[in-house]
Protein backbone atom coordinates (compact mmCIF):
# COMPACT_ATOMS: atom_id res chain seq x y z
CA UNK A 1 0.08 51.76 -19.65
CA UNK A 2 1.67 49.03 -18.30
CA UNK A 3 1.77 50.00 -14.79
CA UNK A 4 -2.36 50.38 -15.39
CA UNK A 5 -3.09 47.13 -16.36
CA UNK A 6 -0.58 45.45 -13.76
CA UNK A 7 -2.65 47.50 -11.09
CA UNK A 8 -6.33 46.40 -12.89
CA UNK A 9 -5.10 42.86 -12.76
CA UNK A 10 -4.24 43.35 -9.30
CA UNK A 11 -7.61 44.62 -8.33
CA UNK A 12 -9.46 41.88 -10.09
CA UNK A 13 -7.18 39.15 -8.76
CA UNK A 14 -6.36 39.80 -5.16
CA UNK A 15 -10.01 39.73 -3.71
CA UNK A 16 -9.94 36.09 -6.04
CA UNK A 17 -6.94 35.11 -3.67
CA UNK A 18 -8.42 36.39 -0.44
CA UNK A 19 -11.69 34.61 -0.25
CA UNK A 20 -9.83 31.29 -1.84
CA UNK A 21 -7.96 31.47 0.77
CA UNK A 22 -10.66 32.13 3.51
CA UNK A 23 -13.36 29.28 1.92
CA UNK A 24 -9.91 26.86 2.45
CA UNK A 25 -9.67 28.36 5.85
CA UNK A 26 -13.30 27.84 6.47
CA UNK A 27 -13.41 24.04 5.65
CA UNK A 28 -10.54 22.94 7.40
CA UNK A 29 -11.85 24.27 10.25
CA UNK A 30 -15.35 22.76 9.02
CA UNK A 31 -13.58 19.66 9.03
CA UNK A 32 -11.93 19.70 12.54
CA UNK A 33 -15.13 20.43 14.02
CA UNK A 34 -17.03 17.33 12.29
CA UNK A 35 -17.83 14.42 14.48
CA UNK A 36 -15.98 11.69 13.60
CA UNK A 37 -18.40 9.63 11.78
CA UNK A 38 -18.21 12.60 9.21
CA UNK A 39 -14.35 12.72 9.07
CA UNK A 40 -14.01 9.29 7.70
CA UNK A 41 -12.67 8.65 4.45
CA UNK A 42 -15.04 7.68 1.96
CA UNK A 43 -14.23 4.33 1.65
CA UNK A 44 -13.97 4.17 5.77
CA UNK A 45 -17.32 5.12 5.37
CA UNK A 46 -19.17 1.57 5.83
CA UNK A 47 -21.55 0.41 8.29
CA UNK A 48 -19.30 -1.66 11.09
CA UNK A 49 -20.45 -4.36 10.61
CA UNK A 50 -19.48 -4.58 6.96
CA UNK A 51 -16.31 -2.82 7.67
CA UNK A 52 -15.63 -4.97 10.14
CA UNK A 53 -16.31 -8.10 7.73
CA UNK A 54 -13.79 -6.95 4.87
CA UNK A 55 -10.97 -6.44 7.73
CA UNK A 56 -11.64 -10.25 9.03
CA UNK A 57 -11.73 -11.69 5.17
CA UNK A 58 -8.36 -10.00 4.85
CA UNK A 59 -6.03 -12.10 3.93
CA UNK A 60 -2.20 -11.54 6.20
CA UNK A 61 0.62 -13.20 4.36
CA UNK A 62 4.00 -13.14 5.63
CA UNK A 63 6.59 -13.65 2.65
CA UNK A 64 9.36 -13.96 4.83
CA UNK A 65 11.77 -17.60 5.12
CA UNK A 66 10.47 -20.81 7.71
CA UNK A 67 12.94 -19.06 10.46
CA UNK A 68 11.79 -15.62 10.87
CA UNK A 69 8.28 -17.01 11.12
CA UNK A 70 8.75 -19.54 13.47
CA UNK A 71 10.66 -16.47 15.23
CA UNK A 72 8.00 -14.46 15.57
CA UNK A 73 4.61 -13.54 13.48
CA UNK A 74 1.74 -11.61 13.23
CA UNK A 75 -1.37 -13.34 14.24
CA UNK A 76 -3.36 -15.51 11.76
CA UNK A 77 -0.78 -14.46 9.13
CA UNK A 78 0.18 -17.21 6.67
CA UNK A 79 3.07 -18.30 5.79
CA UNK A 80 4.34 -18.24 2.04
CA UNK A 81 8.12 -17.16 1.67
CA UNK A 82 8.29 -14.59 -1.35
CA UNK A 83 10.12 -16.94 -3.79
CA UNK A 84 6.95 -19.27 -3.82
CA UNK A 85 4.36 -16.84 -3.66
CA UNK A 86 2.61 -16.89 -7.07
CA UNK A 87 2.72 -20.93 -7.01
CA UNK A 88 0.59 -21.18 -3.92
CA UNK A 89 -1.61 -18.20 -4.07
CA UNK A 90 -4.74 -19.78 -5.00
CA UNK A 91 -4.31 -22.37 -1.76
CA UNK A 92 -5.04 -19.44 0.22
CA UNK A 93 -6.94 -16.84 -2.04
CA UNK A 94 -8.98 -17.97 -4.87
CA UNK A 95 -10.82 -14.58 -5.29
CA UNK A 96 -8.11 -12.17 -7.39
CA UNK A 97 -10.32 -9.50 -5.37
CA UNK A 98 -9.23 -10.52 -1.84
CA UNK A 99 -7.44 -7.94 0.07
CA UNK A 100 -4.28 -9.27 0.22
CA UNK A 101 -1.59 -7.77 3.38
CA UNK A 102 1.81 -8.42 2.84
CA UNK A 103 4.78 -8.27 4.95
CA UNK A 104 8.56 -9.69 5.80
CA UNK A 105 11.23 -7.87 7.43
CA UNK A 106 11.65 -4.86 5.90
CA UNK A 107 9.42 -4.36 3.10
CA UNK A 108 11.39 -5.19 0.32
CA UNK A 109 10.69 -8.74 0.10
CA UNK A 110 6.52 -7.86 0.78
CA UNK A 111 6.79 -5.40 -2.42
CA UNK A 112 8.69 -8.37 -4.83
CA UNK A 113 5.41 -10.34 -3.73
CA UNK A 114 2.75 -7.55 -4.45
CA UNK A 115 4.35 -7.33 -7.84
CA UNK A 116 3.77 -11.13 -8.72
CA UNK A 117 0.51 -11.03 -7.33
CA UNK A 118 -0.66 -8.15 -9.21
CA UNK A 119 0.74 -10.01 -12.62
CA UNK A 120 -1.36 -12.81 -11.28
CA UNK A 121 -4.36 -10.65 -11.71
CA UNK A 122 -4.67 -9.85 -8.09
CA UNK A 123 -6.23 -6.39 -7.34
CA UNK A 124 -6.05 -5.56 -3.75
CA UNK A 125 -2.78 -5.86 -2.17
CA UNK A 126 -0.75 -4.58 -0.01
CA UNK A 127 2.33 -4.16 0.98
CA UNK A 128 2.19 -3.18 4.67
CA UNK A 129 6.04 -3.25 5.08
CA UNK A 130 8.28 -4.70 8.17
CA UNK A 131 7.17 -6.56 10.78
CA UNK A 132 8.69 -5.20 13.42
CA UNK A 133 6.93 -1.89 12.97
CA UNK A 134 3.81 -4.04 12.33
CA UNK A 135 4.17 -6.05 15.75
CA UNK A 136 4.62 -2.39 17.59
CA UNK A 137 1.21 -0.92 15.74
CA UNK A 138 -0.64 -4.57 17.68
CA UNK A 139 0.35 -4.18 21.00
């Protein structure tokens, strides 16, 4: 009895499994075969000139001390060191909707910063992490 209705349940589920697996099969190739306006993420999805606008508004903040700034920066980033971020926020951004980039040497200090920010009622930043990496990803 039991062997029958392991072998039913087999029948029934295994042709369930096989075109699951084919349909996934069928869009990621679907996918690869898009043209790239289609493979955009939805939110990557904006006309370019638009797109274009929100990247220039975006706000680049570098949290790290006077030194490694004057050292060496990303361009038109800001300087507020971490410890005085939520005190001079509003110099710079005024709209808590402002996409907000953070970043300092290694991340750590750019994620203390998001936190604040977000208690300030800030809802789009980011930490984008060292800038080192960053610097590599411009040139």
């Amino acid at each position: 009895m039991k062997k029958t209705i392991l072998f039913t349940l087999a029948c029934i589920i295994s042709p369930m499994l096989i075109s699951c697996t084919d349909a996934t099969a069928q869009n990621a190739q679907n996918a690869q075969n898009a043209p790239a306006s289609e493979k955009l993420t939805p939110t990557a999805r904006q006309t370019p000139n638009k797109a274009q606008a929100n990247q220039e508004q975006a706000l680049w903040i570098d949290v790290r001390t006077q030194a490694e700034y004057d050292a060496g920066h990303l361009p038109n980033a800001i300087l507020i060191p971490y410890n005085e971020i939520a005190a001079r926020i509003e110099s710079v951004a005024k709209d808590k909707k402002a996409t907000i980039n953070l970043y300092c040497r290694s991340g750590s200090r750019a994620g203390v910063a998001k936190q604040m920010l977000e208690e300030l009622g800030y809802t789009h930043v980011v930490n984008r992490g060292a800038y080192d990496r960053l610097k590599e990803q411009i040139h």
